[in-house]
N, C-alpha and C. Protein backbone atom coordinates (compact mmCIF):
# COMPACT_ATOMS: atom_id res chain seq x y z
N UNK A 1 49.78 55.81 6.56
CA UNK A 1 51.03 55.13 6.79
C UNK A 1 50.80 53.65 7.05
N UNK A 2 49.69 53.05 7.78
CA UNK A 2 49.40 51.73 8.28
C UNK A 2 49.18 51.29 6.82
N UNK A 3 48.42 51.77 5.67
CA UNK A 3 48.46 50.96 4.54
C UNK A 3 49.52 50.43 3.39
N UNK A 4 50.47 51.08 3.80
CA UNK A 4 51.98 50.75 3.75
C UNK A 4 52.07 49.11 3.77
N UNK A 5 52.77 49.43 5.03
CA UNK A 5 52.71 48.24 5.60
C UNK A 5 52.25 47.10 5.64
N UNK A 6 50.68 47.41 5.75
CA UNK A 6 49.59 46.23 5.62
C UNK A 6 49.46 45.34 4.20
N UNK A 7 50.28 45.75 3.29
CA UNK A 7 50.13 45.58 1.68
C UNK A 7 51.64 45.34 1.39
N UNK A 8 52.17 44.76 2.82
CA UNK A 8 53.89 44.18 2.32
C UNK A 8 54.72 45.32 1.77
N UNK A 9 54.75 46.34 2.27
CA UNK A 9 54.76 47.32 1.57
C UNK A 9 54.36 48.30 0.50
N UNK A 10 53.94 47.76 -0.24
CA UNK A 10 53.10 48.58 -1.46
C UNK A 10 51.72 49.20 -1.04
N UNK A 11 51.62 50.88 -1.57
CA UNK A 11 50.25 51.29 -1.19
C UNK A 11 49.04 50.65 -2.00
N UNK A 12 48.14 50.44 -1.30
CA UNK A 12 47.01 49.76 -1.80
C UNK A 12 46.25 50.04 -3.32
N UNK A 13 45.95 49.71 -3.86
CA UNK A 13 45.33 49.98 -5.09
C UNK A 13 44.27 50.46 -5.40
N UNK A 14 43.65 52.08 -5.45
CA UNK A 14 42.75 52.56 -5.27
C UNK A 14 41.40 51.97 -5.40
N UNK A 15 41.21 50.57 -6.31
CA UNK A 15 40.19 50.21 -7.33
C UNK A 15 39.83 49.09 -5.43
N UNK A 16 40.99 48.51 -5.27
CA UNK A 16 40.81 47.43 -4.38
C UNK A 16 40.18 48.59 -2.57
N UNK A 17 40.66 49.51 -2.74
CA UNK A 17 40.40 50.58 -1.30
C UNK A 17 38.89 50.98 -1.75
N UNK A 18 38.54 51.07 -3.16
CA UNK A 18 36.71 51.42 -3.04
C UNK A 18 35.93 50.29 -3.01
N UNK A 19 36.49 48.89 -3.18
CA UNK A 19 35.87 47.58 -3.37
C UNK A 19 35.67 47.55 -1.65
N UNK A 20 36.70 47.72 -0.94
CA UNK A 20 36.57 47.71 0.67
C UNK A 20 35.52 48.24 1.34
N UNK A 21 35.82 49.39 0.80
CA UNK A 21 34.47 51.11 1.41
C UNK A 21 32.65 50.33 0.64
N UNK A 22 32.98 49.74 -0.16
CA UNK A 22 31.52 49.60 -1.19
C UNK A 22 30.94 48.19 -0.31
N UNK A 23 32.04 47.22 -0.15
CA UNK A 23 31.51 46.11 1.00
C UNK A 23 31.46 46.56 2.18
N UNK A 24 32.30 47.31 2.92
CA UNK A 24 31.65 48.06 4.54
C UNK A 24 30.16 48.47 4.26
N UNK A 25 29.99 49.27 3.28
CA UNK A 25 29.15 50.12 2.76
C UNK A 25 27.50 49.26 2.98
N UNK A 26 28.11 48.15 1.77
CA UNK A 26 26.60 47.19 1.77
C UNK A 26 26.55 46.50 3.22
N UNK A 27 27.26 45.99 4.02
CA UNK A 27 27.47 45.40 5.53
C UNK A 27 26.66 46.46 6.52
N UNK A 28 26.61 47.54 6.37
CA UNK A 28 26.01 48.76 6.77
C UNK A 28 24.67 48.62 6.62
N UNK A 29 24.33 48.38 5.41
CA UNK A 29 23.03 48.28 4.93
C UNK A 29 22.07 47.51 5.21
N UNK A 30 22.69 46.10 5.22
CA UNK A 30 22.12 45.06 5.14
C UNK A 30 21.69 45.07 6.89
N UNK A 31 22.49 45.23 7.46
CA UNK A 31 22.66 45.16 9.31
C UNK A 31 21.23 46.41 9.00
N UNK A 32 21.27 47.54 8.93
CA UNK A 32 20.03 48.44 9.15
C UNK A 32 18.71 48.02 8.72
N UNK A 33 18.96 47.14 7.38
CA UNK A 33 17.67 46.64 6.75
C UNK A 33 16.82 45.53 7.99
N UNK A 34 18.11 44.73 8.47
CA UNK A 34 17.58 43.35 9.69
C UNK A 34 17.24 44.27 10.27
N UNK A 35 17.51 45.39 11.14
CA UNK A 35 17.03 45.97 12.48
C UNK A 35 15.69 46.71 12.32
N UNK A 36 15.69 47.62 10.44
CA UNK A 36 14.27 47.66 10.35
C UNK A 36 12.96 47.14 10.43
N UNK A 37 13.46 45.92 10.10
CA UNK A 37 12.31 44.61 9.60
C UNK A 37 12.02 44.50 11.01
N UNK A 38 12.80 44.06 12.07
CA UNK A 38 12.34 43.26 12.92
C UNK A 38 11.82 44.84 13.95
N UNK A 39 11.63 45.65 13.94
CA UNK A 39 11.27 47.04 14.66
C UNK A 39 10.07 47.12 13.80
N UNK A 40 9.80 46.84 12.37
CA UNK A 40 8.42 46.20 12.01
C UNK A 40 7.54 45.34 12.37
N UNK A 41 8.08 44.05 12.92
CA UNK A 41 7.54 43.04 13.30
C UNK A 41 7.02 43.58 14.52
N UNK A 42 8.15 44.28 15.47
CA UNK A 42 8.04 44.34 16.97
C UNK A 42 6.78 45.42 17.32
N UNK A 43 6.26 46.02 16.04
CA UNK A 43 4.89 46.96 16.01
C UNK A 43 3.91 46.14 15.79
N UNK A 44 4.12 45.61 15.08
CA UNK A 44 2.80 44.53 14.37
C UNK A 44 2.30 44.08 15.28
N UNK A 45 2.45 43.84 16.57
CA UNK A 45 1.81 42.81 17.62
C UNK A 45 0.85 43.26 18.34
């Protein structure tokens, strides 16, 4: 119901709702990749 709304009314456009999920997605990734690396480093010493 909130995507209603949020889109001036019109429901969102499926193509534009997996472009969303696919950038959370890589934001996810990228954040786990920094925390790996540096939990690498933080052994190395």
């Amino acid at each position: 119901m909130d995507e209603v709304f949020a889109h001036g009314g019109k429901p969102e456009d499926p193509i534009e709702a997996e472009v969303r999920e696919l950038h959370a997605k890589i934001g996810r990734l990228a954040i786990e990749n920094i925390l790996s690396e540096a939990e690498a480093m933080a052994c190395r010493c």
